[in-house]
N, C-alpha and C. Protein backbone atom coordinates (compact mmCIF):
# COMPACT_ATOMS: atom_id res chain seq x y z
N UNK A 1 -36.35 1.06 -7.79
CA UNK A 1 -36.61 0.95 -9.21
C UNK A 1 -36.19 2.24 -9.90
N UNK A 2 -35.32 2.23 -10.87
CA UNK A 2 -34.97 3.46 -11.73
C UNK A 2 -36.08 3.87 -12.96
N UNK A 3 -36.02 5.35 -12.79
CA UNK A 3 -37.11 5.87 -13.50
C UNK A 3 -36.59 6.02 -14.86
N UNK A 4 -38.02 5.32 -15.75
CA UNK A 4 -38.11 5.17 -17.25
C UNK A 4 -37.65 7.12 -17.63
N UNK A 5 -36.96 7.62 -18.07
CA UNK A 5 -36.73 8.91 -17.91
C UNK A 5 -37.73 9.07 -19.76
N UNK A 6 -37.74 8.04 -20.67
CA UNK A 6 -38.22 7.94 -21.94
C UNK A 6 -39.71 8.74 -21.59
N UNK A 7 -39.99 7.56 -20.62
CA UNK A 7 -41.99 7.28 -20.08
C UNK A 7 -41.81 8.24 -19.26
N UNK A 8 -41.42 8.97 -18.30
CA UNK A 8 -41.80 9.83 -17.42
C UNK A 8 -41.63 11.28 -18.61
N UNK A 9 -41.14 11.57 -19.45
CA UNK A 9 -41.22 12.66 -20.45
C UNK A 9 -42.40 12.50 -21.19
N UNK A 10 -42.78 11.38 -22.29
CA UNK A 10 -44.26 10.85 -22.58
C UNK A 10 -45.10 11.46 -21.88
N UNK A 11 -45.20 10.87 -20.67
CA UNK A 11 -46.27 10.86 -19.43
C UNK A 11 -46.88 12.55 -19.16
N UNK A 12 -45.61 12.98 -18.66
CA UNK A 12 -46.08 14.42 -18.37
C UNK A 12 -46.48 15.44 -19.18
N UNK A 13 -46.05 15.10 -20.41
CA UNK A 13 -46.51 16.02 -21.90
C UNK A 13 -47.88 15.34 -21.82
N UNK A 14 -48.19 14.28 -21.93
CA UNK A 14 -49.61 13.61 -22.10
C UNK A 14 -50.45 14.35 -21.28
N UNK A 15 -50.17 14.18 -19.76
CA UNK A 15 -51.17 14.64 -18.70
C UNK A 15 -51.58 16.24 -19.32
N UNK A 16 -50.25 16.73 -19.01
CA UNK A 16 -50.55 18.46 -19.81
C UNK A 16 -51.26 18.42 -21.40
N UNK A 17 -51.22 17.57 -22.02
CA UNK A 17 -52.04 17.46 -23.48
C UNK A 17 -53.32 17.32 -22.90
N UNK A 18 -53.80 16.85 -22.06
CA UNK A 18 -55.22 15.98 -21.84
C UNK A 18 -55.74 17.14 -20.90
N UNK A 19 -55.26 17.84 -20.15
CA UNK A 19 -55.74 18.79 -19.27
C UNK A 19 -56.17 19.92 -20.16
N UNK A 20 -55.40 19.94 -21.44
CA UNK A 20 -55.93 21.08 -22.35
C UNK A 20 -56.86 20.81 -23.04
N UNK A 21 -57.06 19.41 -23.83
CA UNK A 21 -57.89 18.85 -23.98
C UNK A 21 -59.14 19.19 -23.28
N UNK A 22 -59.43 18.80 -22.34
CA UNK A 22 -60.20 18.51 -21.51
C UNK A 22 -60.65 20.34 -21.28
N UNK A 23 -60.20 21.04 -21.26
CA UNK A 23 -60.21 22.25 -20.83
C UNK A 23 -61.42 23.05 -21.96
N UNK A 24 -60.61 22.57 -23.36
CA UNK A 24 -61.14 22.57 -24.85
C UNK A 24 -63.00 22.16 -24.59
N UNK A 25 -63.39 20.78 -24.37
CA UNK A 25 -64.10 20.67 -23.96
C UNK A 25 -64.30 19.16 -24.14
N UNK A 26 -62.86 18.26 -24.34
CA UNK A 26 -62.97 17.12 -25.17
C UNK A 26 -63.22 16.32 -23.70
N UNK A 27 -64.34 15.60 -23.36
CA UNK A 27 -64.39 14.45 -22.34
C UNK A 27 -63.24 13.26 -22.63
N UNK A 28 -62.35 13.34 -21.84
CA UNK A 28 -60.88 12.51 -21.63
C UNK A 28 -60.92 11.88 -19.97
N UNK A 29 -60.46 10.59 -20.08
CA UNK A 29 -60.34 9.82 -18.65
C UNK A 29 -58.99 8.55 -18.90
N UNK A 30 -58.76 8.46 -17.72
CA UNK A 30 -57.91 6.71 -17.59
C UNK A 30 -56.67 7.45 -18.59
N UNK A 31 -55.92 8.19 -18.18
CA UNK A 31 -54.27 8.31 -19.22
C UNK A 31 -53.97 7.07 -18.36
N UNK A 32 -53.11 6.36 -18.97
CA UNK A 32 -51.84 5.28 -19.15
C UNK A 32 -51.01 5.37 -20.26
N UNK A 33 -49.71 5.09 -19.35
CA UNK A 33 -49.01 4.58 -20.41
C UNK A 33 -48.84 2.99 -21.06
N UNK A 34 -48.75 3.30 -22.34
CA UNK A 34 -48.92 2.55 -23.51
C UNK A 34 -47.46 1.58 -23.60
N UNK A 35 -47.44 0.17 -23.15
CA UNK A 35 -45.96 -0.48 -23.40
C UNK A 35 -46.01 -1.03 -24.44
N UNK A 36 -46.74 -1.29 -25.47
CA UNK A 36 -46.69 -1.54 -26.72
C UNK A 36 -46.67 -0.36 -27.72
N UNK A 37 -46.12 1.03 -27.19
CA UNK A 37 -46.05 1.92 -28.22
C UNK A 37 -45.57 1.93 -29.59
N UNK A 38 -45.85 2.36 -30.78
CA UNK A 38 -46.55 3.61 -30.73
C UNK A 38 -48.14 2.97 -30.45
N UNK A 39 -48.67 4.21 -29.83
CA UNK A 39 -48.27 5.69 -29.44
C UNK A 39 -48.02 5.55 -28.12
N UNK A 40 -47.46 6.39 -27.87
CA UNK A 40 -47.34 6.35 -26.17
C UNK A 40 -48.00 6.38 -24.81
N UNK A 41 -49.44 6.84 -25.25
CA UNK A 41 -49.67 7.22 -24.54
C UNK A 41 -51.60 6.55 -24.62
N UNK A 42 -51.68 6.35 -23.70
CA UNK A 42 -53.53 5.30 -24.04
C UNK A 42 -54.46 6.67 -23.16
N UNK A 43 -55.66 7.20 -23.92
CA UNK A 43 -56.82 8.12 -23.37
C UNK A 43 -57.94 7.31 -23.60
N UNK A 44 -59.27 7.32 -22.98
CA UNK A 44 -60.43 7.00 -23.45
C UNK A 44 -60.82 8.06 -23.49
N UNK A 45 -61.13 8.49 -24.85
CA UNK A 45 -61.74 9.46 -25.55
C UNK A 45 -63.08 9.30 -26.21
N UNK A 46 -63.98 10.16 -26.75
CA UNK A 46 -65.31 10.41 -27.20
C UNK A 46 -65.06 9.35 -28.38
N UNK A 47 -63.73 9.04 -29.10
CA UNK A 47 -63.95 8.18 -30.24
C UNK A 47 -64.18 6.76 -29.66
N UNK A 48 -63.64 6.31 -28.18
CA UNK A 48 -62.91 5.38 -28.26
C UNK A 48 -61.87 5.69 -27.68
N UNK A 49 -60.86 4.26 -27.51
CA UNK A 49 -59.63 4.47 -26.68
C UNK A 49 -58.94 5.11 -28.02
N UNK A 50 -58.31 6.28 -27.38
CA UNK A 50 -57.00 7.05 -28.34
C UNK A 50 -55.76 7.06 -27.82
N UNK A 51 -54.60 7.54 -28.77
CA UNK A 51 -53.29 7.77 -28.43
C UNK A 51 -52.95 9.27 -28.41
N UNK A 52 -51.78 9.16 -27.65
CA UNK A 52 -51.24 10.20 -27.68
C UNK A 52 -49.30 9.53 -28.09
N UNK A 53 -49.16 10.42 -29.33
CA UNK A 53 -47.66 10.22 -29.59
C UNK A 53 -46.84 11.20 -29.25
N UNK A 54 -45.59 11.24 -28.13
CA UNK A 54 -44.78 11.98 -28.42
C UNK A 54 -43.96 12.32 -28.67
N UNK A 55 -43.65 13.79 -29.48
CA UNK A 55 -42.25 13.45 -30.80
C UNK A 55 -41.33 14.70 -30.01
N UNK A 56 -40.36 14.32 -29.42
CA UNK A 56 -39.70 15.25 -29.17
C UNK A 56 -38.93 16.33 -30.10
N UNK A 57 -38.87 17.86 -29.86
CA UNK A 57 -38.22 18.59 -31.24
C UNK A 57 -37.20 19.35 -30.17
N UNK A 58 -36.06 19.64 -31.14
CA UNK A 58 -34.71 20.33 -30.52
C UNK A 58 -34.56 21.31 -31.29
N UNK A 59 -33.58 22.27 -31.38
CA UNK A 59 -33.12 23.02 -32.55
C UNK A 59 -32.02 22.81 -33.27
N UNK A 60 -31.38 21.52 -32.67
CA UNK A 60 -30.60 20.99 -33.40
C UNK A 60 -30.11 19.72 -32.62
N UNK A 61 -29.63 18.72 -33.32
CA UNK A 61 -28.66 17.78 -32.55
C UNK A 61 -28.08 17.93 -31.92
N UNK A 62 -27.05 18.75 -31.78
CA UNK A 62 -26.18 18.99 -30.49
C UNK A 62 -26.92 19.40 -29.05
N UNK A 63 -27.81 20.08 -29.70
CA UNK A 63 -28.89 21.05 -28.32
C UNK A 63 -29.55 19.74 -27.84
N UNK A 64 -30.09 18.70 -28.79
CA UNK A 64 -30.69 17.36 -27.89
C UNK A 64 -29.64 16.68 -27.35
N UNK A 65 -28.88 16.48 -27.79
CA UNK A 65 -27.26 16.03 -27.24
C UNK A 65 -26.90 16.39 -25.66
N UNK A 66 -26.82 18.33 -25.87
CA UNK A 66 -26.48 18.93 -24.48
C UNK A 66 -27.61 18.87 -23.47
N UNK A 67 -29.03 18.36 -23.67
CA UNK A 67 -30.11 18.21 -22.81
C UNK A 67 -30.32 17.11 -22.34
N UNK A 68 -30.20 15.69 -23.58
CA UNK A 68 -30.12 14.64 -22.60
C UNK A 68 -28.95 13.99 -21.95
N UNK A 69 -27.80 15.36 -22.58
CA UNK A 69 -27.25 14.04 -21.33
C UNK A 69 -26.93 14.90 -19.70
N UNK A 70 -27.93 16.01 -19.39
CA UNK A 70 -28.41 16.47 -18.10
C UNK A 70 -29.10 15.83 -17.55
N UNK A 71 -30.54 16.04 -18.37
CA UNK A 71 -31.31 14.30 -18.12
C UNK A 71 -30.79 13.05 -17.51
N UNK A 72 -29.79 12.47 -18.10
CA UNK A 72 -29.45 11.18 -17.87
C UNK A 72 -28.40 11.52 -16.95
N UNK A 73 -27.92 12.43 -16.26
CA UNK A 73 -27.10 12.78 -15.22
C UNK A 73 -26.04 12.70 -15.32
N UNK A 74 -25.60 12.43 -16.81
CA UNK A 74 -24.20 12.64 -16.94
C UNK A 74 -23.98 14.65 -17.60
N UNK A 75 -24.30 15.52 -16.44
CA UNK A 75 -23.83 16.67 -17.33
C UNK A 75 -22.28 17.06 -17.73
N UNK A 76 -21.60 16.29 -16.86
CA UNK A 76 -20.23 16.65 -18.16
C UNK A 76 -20.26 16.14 -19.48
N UNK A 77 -20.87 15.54 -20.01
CA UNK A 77 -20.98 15.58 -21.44
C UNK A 77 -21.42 16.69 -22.25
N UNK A 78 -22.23 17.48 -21.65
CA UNK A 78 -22.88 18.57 -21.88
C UNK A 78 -22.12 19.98 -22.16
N UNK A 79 -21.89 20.44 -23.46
CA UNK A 79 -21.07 21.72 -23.63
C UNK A 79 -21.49 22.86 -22.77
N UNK A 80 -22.83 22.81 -22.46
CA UNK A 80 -23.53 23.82 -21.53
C UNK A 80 -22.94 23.73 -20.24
N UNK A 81 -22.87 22.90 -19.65
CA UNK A 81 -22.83 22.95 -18.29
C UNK A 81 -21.46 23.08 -17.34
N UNK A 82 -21.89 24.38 -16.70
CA UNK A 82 -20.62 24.70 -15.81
C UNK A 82 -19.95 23.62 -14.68
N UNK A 83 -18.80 23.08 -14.90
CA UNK A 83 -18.41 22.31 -14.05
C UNK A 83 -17.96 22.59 -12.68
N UNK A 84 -17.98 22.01 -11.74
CA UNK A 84 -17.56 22.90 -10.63
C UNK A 84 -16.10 23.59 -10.43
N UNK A 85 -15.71 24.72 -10.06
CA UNK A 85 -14.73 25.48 -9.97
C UNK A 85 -14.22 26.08 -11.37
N UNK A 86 -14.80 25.78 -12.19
CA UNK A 86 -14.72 26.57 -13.89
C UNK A 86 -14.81 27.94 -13.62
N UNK A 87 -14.35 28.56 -14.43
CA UNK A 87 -14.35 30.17 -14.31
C UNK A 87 -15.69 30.41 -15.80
N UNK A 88 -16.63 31.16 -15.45
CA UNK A 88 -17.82 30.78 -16.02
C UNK A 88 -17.08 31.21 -17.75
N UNK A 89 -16.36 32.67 -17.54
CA UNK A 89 -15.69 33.03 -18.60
C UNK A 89 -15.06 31.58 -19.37
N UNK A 90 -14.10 30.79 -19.05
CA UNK A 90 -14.48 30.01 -20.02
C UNK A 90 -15.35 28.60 -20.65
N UNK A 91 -16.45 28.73 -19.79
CA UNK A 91 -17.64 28.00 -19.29
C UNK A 91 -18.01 28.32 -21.10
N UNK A 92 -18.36 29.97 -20.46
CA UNK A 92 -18.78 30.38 -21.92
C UNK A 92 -18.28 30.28 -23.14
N UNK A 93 -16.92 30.12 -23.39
CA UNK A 93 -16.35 30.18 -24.77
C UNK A 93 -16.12 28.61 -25.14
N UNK A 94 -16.91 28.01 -24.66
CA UNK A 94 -16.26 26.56 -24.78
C UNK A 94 -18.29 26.11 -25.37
N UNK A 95 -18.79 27.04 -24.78
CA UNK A 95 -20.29 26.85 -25.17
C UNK A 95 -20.98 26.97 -26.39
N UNK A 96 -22.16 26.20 -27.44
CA UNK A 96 -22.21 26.71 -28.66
C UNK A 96 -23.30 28.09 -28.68
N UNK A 97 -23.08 28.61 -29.38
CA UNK A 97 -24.08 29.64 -30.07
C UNK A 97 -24.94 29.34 -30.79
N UNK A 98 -26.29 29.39 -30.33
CA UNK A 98 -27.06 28.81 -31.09
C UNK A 98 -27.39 30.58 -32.30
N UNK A 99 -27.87 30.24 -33.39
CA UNK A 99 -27.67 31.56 -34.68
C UNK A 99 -29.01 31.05 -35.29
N UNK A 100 -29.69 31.89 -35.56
CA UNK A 100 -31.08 31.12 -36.79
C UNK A 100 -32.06 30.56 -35.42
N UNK A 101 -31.88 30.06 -34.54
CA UNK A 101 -32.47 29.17 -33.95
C UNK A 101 -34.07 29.26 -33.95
N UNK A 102 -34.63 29.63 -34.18
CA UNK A 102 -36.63 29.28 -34.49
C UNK A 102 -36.27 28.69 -36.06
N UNK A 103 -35.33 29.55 -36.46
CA UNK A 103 -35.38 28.65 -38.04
C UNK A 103 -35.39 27.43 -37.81
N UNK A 104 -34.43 27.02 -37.20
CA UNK A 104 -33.80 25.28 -37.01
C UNK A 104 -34.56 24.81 -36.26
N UNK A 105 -35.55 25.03 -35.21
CA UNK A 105 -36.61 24.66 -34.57
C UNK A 105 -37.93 24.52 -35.27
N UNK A 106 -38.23 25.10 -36.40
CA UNK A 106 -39.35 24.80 -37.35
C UNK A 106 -38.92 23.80 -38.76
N UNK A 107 -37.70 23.91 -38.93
CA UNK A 107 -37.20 23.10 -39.05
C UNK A 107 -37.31 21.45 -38.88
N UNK A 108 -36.53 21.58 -37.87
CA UNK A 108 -36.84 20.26 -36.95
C UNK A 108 -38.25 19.17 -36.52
N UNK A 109 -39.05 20.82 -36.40
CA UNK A 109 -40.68 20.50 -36.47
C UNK A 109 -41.19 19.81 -37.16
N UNK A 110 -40.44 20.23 -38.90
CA UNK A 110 -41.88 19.29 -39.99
C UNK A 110 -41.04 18.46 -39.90
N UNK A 111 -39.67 18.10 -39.63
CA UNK A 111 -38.93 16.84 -40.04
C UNK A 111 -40.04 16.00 -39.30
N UNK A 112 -39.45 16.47 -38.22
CA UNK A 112 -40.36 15.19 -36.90
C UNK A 112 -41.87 14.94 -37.46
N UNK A 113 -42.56 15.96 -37.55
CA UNK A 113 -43.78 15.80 -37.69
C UNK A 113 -43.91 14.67 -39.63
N UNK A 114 -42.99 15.23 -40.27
CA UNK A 114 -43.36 14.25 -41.58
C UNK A 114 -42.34 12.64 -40.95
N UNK A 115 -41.47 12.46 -40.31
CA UNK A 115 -41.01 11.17 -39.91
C UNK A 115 -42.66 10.44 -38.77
N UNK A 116 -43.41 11.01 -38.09
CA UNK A 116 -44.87 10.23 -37.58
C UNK A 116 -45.53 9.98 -38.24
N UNK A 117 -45.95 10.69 -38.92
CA UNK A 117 -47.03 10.74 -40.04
C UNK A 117 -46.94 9.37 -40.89
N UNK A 118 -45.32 9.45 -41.66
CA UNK A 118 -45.04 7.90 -42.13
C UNK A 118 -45.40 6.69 -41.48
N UNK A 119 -45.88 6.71 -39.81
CA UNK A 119 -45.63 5.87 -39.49
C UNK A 119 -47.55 5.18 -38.67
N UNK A 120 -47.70 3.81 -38.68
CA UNK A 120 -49.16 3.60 -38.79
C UNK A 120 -49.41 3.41 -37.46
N UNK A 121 -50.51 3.49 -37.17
CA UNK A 121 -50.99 3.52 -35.90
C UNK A 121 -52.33 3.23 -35.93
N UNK A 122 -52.39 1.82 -34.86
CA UNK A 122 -53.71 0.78 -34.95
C UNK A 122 -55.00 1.76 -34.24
N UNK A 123 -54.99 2.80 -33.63
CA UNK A 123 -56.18 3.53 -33.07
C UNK A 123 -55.52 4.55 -33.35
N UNK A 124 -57.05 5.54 -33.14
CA UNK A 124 -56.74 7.06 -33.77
C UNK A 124 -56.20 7.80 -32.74
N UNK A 125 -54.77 8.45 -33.43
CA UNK A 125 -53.75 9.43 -32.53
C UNK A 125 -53.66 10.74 -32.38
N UNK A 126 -53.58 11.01 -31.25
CA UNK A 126 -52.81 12.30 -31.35
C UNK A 126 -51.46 12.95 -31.22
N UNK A 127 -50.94 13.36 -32.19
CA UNK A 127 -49.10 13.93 -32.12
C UNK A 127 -49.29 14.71 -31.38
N UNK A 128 -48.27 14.81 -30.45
CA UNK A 128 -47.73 16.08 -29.96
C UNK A 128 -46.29 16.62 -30.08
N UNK A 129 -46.09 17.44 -31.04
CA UNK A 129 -44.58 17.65 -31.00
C UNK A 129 -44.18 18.65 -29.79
N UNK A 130 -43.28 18.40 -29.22
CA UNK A 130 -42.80 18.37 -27.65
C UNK A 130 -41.37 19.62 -27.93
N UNK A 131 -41.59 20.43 -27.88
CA UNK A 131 -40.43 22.12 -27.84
C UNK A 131 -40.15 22.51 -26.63
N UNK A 132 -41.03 21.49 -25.42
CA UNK A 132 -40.35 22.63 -24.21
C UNK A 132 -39.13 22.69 -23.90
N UNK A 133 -38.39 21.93 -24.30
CA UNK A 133 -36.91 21.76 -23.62
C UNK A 133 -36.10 23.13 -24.90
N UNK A 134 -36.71 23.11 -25.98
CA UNK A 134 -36.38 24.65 -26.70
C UNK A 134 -36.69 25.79 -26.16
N UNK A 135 -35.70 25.71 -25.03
CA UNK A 135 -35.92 27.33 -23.91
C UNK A 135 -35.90 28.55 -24.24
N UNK A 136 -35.34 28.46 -25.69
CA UNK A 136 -35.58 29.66 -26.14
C UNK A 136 -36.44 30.59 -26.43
N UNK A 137 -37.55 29.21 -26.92
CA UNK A 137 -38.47 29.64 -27.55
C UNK A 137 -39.96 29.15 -26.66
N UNK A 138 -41.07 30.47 -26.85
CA UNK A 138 -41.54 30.36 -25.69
C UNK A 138 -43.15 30.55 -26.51
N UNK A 139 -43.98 29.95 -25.14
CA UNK A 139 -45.37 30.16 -25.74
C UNK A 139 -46.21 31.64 -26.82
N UNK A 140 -45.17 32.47 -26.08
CA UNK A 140 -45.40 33.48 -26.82
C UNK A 140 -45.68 33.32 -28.44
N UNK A 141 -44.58 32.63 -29.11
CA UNK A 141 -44.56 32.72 -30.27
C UNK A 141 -44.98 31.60 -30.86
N UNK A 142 -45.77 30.67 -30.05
CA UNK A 142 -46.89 29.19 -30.23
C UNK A 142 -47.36 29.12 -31.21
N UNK A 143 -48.18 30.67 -31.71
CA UNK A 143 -49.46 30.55 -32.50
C UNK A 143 -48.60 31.12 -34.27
N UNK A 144 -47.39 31.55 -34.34
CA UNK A 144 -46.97 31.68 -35.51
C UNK A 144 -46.11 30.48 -35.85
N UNK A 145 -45.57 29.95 -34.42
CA UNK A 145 -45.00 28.46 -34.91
C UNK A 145 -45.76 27.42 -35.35
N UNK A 146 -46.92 27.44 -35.17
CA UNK A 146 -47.98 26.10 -35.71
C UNK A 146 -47.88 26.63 -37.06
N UNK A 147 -48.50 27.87 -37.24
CA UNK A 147 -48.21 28.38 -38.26
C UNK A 147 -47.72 28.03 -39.78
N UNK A 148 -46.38 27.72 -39.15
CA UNK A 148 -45.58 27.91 -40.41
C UNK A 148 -45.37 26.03 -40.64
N UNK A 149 -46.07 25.40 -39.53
CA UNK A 149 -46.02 23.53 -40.05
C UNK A 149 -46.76 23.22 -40.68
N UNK A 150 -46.59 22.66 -41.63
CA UNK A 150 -47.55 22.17 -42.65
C UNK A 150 -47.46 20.22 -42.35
N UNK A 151 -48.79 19.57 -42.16
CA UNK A 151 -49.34 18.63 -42.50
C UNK A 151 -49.19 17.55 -43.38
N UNK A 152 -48.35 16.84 -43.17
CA UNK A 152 -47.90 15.80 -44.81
C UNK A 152 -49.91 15.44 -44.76
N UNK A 153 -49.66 15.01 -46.37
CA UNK A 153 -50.91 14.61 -47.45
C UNK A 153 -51.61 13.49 -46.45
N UNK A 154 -50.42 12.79 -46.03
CA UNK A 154 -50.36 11.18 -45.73
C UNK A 154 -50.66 10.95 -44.33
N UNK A 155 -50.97 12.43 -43.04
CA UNK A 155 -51.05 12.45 -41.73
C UNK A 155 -52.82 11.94 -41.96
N UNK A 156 -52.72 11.01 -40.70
CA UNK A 156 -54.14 10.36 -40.25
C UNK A 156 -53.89 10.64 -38.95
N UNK A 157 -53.45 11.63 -38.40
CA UNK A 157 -53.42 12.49 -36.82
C UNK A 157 -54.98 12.30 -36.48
N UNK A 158 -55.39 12.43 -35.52
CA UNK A 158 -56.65 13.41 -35.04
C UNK A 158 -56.52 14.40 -35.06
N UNK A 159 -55.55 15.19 -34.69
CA UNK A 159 -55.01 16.30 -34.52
C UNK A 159 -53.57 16.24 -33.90
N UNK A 160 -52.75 17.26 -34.61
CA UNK A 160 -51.55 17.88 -34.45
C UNK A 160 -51.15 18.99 -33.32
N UNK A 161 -50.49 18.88 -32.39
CA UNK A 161 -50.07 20.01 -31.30
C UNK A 161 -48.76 20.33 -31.25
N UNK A 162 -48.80 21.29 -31.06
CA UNK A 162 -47.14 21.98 -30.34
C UNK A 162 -47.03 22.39 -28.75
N UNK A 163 -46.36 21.90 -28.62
CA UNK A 163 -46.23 21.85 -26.88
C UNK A 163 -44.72 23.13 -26.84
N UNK A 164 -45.22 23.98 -25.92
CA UNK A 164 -44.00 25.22 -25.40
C UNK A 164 -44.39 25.48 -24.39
N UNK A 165 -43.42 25.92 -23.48
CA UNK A 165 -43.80 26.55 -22.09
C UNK A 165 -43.81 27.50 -22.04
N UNK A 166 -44.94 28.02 -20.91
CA UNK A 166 -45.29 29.32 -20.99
C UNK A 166 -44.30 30.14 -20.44
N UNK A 167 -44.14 31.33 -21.16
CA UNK A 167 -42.62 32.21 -20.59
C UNK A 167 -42.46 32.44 -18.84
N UNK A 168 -41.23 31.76 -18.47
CA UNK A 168 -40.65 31.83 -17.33
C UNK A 168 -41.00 30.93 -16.44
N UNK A 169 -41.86 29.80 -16.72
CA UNK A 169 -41.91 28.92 -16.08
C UNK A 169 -41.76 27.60 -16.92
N UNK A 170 -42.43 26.88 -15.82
CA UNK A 170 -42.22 25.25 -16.81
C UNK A 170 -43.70 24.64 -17.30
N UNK A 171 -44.44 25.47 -16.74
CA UNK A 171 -45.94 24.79 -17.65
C UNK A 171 -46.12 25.19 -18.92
N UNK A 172 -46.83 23.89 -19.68
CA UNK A 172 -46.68 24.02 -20.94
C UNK A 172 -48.39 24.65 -21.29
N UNK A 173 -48.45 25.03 -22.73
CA UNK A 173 -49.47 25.51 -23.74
C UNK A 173 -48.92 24.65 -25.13
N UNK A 174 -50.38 24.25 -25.30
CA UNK A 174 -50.63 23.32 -26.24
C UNK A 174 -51.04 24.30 -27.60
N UNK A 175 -50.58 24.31 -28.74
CA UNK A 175 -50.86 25.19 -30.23
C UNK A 175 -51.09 24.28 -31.55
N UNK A 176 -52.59 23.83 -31.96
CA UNK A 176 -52.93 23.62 -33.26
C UNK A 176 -52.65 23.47 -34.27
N UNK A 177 -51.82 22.55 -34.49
CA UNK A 177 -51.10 22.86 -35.97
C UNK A 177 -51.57 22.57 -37.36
């Protein structure tokens, strides 16, 4: 059976949402995934069964472009990726420069976050906007990136998160927005 690569991204942001959760002090049990999404993701929580939505953020199109299609195992599509016997020299000049990039990543943030918000959801959710694959940018700078997102009028969230990994590895930290 080939893996849902959609649901196995969902999934593992969820588990890591709920472990922080849970850490917080919120009593959380039973994650599943949700096949009638939105939201993606089913918790029994203190309200009731809740969701978890997740919104993936890039720093730009091309950068989600050059990530999923590593993901999906086609990396020659990918401007990033060194092909075999390439001379890295022009690996590199053939590669983009990312310039501004937290700009275009906070950016990207309220887009995503005001495109959920528009959107209704039959039990009470939780967003998680999803940055780890923005390698650039690292837990370190979590707590000024919630920061600077602002909340459409119209969000009926439970609450709002930012998901980044913690510098130099791949586990994530969850940030308040």
């Amino acid at each position: 059976m080939a893996i849902n690569l959609k649901e196995y991204v969902e999934m593992r942001v969820a588990a890591g949402f709920c472990e922080h959760l849970t850490r917080t002090g919120v009593a959380l049990s039973n994650l599943r995934h949700n096949p009638n999404d939105p939201p993606d993701a089913l918790i029994d929580c203190p309200e009731g069964v809740c969701g978890i939505e997740h919104a993936a953020a890039h720093y730009n199109g091309r950068e989600a472009a050059n990530i999923s299609a590593v993901l999906r195992n086609t990396p020659a599509k990918s401007e990033r990726w060194l092909r075999p016997g390439e001379d890295w020299r022009v690996a590199a000049r053939r590669m983009p420069v990312l310039v501004n990039f937290t700009d275009d990543l906070i950016s990207n943030l309220q887009r995503t976050l005001e495109v959920h918000a528009q959107k209704q959801y039959g039990i009470p959710t939780y967003l998680v906007l999803d940055a780890t694959m923005a390698s650039l940018t690292v837990a370190d700078e979590g707590p000024s990136l919630a920061a600077e997102l602002v909340l459409p009028p119209n969000s009926t969230f439970l609450a709002v998160y930012l998901a980044l990994t913690t510098n130099g590895t791949a586990d994530m930290e969850f940030f308040q927005v």
